[in-house]
Protein backbone atom coordinates (compact mmCIF):
# COMPACT_ATOMS: atom_id res chain seq x y z
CA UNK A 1 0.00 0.00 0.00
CA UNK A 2 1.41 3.48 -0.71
CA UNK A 3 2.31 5.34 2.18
CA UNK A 4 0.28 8.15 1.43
CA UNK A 5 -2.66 6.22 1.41
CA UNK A 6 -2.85 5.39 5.54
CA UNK A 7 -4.26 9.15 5.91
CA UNK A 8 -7.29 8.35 4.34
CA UNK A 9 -7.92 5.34 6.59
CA UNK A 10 -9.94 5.63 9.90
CA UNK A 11 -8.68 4.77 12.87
CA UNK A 12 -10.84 1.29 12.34
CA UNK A 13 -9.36 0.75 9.15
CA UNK A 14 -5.63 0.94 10.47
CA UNK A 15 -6.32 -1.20 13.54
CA UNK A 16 -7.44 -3.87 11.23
CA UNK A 17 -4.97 -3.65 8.74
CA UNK A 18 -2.37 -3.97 11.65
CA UNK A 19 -4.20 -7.00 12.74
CA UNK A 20 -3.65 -8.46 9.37
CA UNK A 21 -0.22 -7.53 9.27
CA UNK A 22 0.43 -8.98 12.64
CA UNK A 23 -1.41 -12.11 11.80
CA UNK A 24 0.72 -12.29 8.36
CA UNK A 25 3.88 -11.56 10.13
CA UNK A 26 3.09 -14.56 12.89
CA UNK A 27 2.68 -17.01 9.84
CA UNK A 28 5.81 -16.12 8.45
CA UNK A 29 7.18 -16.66 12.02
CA UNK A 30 5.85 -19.83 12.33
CA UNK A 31 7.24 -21.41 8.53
CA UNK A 32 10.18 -20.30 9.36
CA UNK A 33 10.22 -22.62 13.18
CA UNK A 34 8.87 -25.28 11.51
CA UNK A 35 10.94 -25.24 8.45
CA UNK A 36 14.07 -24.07 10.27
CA UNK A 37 13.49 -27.43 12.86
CA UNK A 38 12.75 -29.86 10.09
CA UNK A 39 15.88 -28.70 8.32
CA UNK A 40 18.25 -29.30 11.56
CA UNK A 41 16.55 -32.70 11.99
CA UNK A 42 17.21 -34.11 8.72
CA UNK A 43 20.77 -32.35 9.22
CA UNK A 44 21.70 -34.44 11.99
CA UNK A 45 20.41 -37.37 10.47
CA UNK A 46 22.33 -36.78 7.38
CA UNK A 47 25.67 -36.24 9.21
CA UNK A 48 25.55 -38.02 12.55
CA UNK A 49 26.57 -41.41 12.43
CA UNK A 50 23.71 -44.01 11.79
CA UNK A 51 23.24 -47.59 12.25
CA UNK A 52 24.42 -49.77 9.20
CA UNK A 53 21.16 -51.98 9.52
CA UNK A 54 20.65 -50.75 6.02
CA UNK A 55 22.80 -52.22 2.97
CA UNK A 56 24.95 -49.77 0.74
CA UNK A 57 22.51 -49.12 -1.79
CA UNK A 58 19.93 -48.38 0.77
CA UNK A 59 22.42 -45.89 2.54
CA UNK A 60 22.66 -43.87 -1.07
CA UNK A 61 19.05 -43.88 -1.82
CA UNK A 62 18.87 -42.56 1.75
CA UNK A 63 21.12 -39.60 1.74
CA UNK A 64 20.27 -38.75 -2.04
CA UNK A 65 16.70 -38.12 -0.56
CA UNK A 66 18.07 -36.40 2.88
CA UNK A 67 19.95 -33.86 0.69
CA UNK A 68 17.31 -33.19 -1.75
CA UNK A 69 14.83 -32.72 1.59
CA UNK A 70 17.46 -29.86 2.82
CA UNK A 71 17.42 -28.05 -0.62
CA UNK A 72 13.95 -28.36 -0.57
CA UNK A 73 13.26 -26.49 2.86
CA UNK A 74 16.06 -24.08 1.92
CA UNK A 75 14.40 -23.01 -1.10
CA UNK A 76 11.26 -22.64 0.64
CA UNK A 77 12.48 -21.05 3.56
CA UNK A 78 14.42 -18.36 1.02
CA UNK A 79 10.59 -17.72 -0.58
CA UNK A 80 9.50 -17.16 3.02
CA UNK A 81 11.93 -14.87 4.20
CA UNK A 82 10.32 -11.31 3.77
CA UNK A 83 12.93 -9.53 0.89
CA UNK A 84 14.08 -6.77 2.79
CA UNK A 85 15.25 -9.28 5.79
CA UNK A 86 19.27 -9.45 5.97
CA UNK A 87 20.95 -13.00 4.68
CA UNK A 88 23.77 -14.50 6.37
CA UNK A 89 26.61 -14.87 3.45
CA UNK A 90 26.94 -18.07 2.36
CA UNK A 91 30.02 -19.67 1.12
CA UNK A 92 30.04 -20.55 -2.19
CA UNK A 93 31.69 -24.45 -3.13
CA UNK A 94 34.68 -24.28 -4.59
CA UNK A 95 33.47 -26.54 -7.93
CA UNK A 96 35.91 -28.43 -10.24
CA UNK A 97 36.32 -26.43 -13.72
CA UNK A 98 34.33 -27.99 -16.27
CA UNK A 99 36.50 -30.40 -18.40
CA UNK A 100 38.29 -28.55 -21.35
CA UNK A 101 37.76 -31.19 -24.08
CA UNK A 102 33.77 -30.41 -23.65
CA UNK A 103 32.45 -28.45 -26.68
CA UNK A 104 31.40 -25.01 -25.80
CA UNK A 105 28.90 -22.66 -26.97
CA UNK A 106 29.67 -18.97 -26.49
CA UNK A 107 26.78 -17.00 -25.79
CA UNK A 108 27.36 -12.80 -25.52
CA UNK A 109 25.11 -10.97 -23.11
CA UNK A 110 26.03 -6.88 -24.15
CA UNK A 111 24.26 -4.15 -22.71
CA UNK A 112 21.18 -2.84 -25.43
CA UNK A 113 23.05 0.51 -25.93
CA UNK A 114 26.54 1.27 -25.31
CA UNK A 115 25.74 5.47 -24.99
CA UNK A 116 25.86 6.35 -21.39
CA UNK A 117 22.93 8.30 -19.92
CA UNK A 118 25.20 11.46 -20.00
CA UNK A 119 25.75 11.48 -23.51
CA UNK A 120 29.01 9.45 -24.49
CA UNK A 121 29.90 6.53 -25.43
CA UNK A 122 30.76 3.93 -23.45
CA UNK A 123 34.61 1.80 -23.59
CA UNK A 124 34.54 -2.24 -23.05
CA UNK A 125 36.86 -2.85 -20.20
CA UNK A 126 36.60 -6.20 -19.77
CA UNK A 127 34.23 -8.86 -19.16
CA UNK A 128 32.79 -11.88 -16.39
CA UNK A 129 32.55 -15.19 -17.61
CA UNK A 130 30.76 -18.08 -16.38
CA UNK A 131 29.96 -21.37 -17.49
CA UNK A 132 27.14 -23.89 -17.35
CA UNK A 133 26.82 -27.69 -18.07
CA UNK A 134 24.17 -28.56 -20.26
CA UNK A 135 22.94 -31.65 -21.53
CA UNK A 136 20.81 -32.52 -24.91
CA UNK A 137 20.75 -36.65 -24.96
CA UNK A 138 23.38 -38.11 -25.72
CA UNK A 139 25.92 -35.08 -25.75
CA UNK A 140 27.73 -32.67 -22.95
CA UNK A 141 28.62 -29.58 -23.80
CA UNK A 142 29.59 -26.23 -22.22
CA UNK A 143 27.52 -23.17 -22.23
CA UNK A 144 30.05 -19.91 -21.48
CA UNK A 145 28.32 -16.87 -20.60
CA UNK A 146 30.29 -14.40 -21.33
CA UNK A 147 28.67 -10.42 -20.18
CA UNK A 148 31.24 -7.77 -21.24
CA UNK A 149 32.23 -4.57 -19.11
CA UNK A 150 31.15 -1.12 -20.28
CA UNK A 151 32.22 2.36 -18.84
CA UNK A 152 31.85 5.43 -19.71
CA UNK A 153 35.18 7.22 -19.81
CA UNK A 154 33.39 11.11 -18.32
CA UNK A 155 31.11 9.61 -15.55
CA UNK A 156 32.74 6.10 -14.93
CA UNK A 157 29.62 4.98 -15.06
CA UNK A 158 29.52 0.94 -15.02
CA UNK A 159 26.94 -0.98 -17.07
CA UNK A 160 26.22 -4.66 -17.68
CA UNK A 161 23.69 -6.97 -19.50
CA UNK A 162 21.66 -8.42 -16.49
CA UNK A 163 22.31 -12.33 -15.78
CA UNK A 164 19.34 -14.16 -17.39
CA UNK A 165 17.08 -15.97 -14.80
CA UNK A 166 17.60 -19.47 -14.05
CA UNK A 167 16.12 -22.09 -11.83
CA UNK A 168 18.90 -22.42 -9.76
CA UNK A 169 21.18 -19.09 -9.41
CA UNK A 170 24.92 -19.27 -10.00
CA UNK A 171 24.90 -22.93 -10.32
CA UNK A 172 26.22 -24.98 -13.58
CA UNK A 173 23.29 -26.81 -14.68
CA UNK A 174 21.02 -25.34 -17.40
CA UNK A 175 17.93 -26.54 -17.71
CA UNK A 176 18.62 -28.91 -20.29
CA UNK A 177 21.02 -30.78 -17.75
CA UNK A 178 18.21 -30.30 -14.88
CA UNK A 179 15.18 -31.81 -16.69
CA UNK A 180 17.86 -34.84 -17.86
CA UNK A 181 18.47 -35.33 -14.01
CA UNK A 182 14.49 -35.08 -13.38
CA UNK A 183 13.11 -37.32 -16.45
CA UNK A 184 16.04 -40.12 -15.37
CA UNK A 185 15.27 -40.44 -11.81
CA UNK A 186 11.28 -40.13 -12.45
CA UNK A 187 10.61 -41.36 -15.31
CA UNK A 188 13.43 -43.69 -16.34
CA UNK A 189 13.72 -44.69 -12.53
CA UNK A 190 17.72 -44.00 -12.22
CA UNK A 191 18.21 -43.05 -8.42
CA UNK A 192 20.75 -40.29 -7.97
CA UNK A 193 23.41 -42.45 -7.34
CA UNK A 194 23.37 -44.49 -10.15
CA UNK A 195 23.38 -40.96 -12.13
CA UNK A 196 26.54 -40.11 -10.55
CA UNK A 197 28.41 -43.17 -11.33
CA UNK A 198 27.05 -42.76 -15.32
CA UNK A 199 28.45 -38.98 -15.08
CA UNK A 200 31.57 -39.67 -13.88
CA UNK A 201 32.23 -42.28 -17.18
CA UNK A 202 32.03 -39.01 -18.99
CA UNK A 203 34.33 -36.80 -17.27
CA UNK A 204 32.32 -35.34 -14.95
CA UNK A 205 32.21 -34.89 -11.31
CA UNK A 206 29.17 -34.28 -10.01
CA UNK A 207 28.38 -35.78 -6.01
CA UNK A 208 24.95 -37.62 -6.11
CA UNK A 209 24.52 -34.70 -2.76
CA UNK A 210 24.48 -31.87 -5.84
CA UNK A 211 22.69 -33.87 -7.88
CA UNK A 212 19.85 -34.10 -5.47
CA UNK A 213 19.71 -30.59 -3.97
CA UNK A 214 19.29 -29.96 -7.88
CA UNK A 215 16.02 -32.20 -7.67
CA UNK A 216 14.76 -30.47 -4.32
CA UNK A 217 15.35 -26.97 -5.58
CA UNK A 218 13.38 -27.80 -8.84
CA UNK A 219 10.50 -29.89 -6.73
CA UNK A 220 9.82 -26.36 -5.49
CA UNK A 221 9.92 -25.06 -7.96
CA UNK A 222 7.33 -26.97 -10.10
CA UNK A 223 5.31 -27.50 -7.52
CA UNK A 224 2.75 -24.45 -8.46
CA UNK A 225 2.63 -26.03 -11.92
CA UNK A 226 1.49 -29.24 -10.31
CA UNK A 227 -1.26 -27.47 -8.20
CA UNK A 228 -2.66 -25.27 -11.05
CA UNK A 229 -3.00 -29.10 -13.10
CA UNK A 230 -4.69 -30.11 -9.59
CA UNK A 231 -7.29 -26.93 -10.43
CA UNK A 232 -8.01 -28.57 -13.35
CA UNK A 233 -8.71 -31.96 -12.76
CA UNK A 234 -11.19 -30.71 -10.08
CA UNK A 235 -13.37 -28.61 -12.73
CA UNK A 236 -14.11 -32.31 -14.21
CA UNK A 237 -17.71 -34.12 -13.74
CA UNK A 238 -16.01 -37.11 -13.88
CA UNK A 239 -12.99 -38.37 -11.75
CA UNK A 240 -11.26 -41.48 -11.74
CA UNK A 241 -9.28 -42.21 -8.39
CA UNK A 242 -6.67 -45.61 -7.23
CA UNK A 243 -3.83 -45.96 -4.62
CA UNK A 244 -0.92 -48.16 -4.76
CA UNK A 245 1.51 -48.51 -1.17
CA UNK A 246 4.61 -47.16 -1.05
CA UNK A 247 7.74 -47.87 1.53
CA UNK A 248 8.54 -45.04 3.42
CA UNK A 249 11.05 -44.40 5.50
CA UNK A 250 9.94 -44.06 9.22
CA UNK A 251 10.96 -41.18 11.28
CA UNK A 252 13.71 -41.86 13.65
CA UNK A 253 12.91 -45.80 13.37
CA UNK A 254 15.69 -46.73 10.41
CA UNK A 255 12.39 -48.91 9.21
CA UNK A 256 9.91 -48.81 6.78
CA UNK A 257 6.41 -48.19 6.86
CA UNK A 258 3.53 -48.18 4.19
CA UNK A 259 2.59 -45.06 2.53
CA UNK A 260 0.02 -44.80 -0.31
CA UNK A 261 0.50 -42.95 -3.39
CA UNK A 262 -3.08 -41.63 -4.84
CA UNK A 263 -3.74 -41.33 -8.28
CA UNK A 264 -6.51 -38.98 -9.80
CA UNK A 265 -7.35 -38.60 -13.63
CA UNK A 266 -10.48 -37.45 -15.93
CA UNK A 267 -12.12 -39.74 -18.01
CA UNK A 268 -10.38 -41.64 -20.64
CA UNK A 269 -12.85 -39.79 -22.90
CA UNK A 270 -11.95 -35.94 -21.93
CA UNK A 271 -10.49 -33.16 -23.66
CA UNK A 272 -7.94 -32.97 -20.57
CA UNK A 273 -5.30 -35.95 -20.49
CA UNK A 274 -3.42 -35.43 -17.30
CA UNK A 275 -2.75 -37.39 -14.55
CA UNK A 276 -1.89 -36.30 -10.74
CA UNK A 277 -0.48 -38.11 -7.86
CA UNK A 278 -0.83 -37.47 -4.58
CA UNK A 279 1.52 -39.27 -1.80
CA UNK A 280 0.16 -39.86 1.64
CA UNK A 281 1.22 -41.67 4.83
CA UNK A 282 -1.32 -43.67 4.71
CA UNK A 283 -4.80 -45.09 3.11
CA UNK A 284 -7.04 -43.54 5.52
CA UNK A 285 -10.12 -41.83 3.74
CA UNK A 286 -9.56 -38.77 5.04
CA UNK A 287 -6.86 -38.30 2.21
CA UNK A 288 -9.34 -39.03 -0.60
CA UNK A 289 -11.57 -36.40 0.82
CA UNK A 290 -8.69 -33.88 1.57
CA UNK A 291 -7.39 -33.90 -2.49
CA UNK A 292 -11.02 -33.62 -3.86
CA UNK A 293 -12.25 -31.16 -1.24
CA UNK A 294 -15.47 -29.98 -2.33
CA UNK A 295 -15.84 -31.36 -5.59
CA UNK A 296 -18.95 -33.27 -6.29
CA UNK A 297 -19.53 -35.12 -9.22
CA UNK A 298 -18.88 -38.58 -10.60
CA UNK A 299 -15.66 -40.89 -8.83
CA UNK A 300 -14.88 -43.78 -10.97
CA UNK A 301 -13.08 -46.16 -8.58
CA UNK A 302 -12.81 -49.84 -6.86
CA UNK A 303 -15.16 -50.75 -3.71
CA UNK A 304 -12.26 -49.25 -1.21
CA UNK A 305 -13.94 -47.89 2.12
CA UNK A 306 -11.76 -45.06 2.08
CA UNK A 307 -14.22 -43.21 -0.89
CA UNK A 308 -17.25 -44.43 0.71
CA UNK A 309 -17.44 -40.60 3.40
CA UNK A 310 -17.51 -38.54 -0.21
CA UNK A 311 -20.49 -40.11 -1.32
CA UNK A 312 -22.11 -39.07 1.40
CA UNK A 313 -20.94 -35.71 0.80
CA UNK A 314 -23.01 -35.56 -2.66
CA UNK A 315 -20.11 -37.71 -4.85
CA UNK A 316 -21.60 -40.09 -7.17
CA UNK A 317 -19.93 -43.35 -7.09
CA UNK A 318 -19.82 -45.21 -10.84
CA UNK A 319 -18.45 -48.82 -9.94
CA UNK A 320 -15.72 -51.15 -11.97
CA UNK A 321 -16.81 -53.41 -13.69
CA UNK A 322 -13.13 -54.64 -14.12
CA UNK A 323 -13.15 -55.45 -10.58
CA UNK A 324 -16.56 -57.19 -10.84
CA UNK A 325 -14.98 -59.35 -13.61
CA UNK A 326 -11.84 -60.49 -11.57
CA UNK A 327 -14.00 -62.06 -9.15
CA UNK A 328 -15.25 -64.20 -11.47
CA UNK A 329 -11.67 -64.99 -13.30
CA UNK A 330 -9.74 -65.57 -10.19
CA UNK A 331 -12.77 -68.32 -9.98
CA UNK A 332 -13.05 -69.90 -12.99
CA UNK A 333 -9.06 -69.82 -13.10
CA UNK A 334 -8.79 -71.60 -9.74
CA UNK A 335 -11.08 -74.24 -10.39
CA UNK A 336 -12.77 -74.20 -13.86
CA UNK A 337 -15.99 -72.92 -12.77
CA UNK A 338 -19.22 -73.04 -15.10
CA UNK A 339 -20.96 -70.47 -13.30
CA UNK A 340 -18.03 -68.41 -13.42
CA UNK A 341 -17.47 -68.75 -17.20
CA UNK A 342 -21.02 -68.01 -18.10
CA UNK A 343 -20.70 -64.40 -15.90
CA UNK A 344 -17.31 -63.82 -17.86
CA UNK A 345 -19.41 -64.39 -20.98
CA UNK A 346 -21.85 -61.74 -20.07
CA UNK A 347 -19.47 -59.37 -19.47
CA UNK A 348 -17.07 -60.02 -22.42
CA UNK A 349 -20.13 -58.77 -24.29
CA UNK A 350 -20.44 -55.81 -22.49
CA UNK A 351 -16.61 -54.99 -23.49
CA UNK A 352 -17.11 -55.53 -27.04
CA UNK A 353 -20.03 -53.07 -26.79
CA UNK A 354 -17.54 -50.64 -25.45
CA UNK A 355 -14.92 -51.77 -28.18
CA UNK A 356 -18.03 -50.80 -30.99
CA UNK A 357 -18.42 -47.70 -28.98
CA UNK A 358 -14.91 -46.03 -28.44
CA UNK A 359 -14.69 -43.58 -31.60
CA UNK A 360 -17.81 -42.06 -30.91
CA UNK A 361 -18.75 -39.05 -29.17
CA UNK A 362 -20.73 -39.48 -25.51
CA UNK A 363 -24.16 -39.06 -27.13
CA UNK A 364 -24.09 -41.39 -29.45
CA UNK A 365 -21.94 -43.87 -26.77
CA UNK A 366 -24.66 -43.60 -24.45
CA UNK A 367 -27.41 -44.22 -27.00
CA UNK A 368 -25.37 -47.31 -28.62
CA UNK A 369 -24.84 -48.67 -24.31
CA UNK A 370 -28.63 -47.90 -24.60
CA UNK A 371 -29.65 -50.32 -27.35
CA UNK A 372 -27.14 -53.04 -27.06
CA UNK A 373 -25.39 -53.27 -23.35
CA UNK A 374 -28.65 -52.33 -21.78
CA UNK A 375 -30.31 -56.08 -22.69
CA UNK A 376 -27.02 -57.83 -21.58
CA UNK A 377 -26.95 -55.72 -17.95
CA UNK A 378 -30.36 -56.80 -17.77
CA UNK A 379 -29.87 -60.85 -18.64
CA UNK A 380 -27.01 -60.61 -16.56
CA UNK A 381 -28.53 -59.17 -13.40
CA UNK A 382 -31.22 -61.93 -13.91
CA UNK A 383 -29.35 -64.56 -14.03
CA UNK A 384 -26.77 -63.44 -11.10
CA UNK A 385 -30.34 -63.14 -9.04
CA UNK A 386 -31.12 -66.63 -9.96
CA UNK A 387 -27.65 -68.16 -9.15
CA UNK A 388 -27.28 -66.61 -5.86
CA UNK A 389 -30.35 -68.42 -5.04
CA UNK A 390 -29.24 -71.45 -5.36
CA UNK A 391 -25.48 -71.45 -4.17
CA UNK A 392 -24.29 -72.05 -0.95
CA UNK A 393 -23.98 -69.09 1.83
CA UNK A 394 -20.26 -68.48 2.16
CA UNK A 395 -18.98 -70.36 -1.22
CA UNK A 396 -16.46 -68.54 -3.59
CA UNK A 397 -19.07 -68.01 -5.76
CA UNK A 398 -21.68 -66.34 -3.62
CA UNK A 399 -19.44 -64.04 -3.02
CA UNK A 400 -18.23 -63.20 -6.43
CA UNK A 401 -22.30 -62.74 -7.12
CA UNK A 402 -22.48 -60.68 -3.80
CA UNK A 403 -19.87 -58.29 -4.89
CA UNK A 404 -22.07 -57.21 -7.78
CA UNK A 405 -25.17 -57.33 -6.65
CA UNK A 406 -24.31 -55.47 -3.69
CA UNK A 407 -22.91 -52.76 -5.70
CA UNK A 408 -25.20 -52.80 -8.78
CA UNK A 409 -26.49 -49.51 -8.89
CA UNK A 410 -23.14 -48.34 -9.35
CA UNK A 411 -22.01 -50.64 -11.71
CA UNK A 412 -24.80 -49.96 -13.82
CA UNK A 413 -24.48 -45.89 -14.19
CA UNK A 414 -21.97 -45.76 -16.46
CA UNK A 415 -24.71 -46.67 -19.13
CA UNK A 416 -26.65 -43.44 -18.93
CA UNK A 417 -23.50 -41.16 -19.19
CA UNK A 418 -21.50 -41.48 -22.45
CA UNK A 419 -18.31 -39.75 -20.61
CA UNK A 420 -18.55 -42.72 -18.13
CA UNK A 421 -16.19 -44.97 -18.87
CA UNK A 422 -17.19 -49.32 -17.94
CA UNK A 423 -14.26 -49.67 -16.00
CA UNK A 424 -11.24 -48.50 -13.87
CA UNK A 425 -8.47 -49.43 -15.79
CA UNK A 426 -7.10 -46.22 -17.16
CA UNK A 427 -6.38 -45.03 -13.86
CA UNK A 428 -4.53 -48.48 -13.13
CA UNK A 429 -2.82 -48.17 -16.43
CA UNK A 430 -1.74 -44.59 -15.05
CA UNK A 431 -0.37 -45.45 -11.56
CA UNK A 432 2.16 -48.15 -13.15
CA UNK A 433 4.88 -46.13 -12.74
CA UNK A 434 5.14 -46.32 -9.84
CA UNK A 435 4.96 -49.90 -9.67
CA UNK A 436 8.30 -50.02 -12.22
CA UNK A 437 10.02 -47.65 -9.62
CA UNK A 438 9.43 -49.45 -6.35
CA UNK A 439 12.20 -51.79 -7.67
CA UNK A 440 14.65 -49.23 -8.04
CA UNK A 441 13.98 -46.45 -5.01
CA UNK A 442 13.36 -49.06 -2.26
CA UNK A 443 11.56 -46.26 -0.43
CA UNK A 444 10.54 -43.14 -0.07
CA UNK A 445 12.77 -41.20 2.21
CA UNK A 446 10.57 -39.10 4.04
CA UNK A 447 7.05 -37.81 3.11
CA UNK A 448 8.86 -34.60 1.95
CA UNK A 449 10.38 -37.22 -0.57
CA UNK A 450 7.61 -38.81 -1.56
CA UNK A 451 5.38 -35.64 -2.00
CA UNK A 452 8.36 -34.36 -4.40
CA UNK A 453 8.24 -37.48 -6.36
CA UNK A 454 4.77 -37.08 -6.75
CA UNK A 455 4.53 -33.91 -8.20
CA UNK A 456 7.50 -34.15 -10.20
CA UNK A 457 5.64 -37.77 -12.19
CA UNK A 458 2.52 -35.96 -11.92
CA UNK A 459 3.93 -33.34 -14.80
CA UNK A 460 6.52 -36.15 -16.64
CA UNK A 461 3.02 -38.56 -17.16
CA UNK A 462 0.84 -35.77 -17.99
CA UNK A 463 3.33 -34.55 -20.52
CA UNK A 464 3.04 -38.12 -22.04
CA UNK A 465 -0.24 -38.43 -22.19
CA UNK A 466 -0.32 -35.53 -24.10
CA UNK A 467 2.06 -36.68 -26.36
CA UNK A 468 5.07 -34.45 -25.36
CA UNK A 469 9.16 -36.09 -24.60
CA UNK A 470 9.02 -35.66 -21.07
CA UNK A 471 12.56 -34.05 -21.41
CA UNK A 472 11.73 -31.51 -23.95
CA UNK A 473 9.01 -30.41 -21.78
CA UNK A 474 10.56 -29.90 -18.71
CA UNK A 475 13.47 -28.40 -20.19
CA UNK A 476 11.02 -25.71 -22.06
CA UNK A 477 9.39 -25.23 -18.60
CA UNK A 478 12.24 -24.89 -16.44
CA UNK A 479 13.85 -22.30 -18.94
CA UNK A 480 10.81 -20.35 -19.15
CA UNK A 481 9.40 -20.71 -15.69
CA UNK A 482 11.79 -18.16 -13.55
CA UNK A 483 9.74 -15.16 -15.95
CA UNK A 484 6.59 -16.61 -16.82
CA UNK A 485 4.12 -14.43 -14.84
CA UNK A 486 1.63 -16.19 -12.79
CA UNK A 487 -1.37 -15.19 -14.12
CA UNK A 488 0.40 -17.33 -17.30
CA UNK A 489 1.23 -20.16 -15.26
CA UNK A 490 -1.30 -22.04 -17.00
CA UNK A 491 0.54 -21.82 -20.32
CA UNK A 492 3.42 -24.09 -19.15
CA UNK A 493 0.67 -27.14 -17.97
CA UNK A 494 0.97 -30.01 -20.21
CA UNK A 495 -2.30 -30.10 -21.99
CA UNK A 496 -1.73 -26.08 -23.09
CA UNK A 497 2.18 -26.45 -23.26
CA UNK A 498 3.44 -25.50 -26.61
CA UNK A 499 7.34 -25.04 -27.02
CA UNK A 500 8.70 -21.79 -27.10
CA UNK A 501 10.52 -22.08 -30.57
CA UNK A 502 7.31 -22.53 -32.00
CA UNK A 503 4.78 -19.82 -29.41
């Protein structure tokens, strides 16, 4: 607020304004305590000796994680810290030069007019020169930033072209190098380790520790990216939600415990194609009804308990019929049951239906469901109604039939909405990923960790599924994103991304 303004304000007006200010300043206050006490904690427990009950590998996964945690909280304690506040000085690493035999690309940064603003011209006197590593696959080479000197020889006055923005300030990756870091550790599944070892056969000597306070500093900074996608999932009528667990390292236990990563997506058949995780500590419900908040509209998703409190918030629930089908497989697998075969045969008809019916738009989906699934739902609720009549309480097959029946209604809905899709399956198809990386990370180092994971898959699938290379993407977005204004933020999202070299 300018200054001048607080003499038109009543003495009401400033007492509430200075309770706002007061209220804004004891937020600030307590980030910073929480931040500043989850930063010494993962400190000491990355430099105080541990217990080796955990093998080597384990150890590196570990403190790859630790130090991306500590870049992450230093990043967003920097964003916290109001700008006029004083900074300690920090000493800057001493870094190895950049190997000589490494092409190099000279890029000039001059000053837009060499007259000074007294009239004359201005002299080069010299120049600063810095240089970046930067990756395009397959090939290192050397970026060297060279911004000349220029004074003018009556004043002295001392001009420069300003340093272009970066993601991470007087550092050497570019962003080329950052999103080859990001798209091998998320989406190739290459812990940070791993991508030290494959550096270092080129030359270069880059600690797995820098490697992954690159990844925290860059978690923090996508992360607004990854809630504006969140925005846009949640203006969808229809949502389709699964979970898969996740190791995660216990605090102060050196043991594992189950976390659940959540996946959300719109319907196979929307305009939008994105996909966005959400990692929890757990598979309590409450989660499921924390990400979707208030929405209220159609959840495609599996008979977990956890989704059962948002439908009685007003959420529809549209059932799998996927999951009604593998009741009956599993049977008819285990023991070469009849009854079980002629309820696979039902629905197998119902899928070729959908096969007849994925081209078309909703309407005419919903009207072909109409005509030909409609008589086979029908048939095969009769017949299910007829069976369970006559098999025994408590066989395998009652309760394949009960798992249906019990949840028909739901099963049945996706018939009178063409933007329903019959099954779950493209969010399972979705939260594979994660599956392939289990295999590789071991665990998820803190919940920090896992959150930063998250988000950083949430944007490398999305950019798939829209048909983008992950790494071209995220390098476009991490170049542009330090002066993209936020009210453009929504430019850089996958589904709306177009790359710069072609905007």
């Amino acid at each position: 607020m300018n200054p001048a303004a607080f003499d038109q304000l009543t003495p009401e007006q400033l007492r509430q304004l200075a309770a706002q200010l007061s209220q804004r300043v004891d937020h600030l206050e307590t980030l910073n305590q929480r931040l500043n006490h989850e930063l010494a904690v993962l400190r000491r427990h990355r430099f105080a000796r541990r217990s080796e009950q955990l093998n080597g590998d384990q150890l590196n996964l570990l403190d790859e994680m630790i130090d991306a945690d500590i870049a992450a909280i230093e990043a967003e304690l920097e964003a916290a810290r109001p700008k006029s506040a004083e900074r300690e000085p920090r000493q800057q690493p001493k870094r190895a030069p950049l190997p000589a035999e490494l092409p190099r690309t000279l890029i000039l940064h001059e000053p837009d007019s060499t007259q000074c603003a007294c009239g004359c011209q201005l002299k080069r006197i010299g120049e600063d020169v810095s240089e970046k590593l930067d990756y395009t696959p397959g090939t290192f080479t050397v970026e060297r930033h060279i911004r000349g000197k220029w004074v003018c020889a009556q004043c002295e006055t001392l001009i420069q072209a300003p340093v272009p923005a970066q993601v991470i300030d007087k550092g050497i990756p570019t962003a080329g190098l950052l999103a080859q870091v990001m798209v091998a550790k998320f989406a190739d599944h290459l812990p940070l380790y791993r991508q030290e070892k494959i550096f270092a056969r080129a030359g270069l000597a880059i600690a797995r520790s820098t490697l992954a306070q690159w990844v925290g500093a860059c978690g923090v900074q996508l992360q607004p990216l990854v809630d504006a996608l969140r925005d846009c999932l949640l203006q969808q009528d229809v949502i389709l939600a699964d979970e898969t667990p996740v190791q995660m390292l216990a605090p102060g236990t050196k043991k594992t415990q189950r976390a659940y990563v959540w996946a959300y997506a719109p319907s196979p058949f929307a305009d939008l194609k994105a996909v966005v995780y959400d990692f929890r500590p757990s598979r309590a419900g409450e989660h499921a009804r924390s990400f979707l908040g208030d929405w209220q509209g159609k959840l495609v998703c599996d008979d977990f308990a956890g989704y059962k409190a948002s439908f009685e918030q007003g959420v529809t629930e549209i059932g799998c019929m996927a999951h009604a089908r593998r009741k009956f497989f599993d049977l008819h697998a285990a023991n070469q049951s009849q009854l079980a075969e002629q309820a696979l045969q039902y629905i197998g008809q119902l899928y070729e239906v959908e096969r007849e019916g994925r081209e078309l738009l909703a309407e005419q989906r919903r009207q072909l469901r109409q005509d030909k699934a409609r008589p086979i739902i029908d048939g095969l609720h009769s017949w299910m109604l007829g069976q369970r009549q006559k098999v025994p309480e408590g066989s395998a097959i009652a309760k394949a039939l009960d798992y249906s029946l019990k949840r028909w209604a739901a099963l049945v809905r996706y018939l009178d909405d063409g933007n329903l899709p019959i099954d779950n399956n493209w969010i399972e198809n979705q939260i594979r990923p994660w599956a392939l990386g289990r295999a590789n990370w071991l665990f998820a180092g803190s919940l920090r960790s896992g959150q930063r994971g998250a988000a950083l898959m949430t944007l490398i699938q999305s950019a798939r599924l829209n048909g983008h290379d992950p790494y071209a993407y995220l390098k476009d977005v991490l170049t542009r994103l330090p002066t993209q204004k936020a009210s453009a933020l929504a430019e850089l999202l996958p589904h709306n991304w177009v790359p710069a070299d072609k905007v």
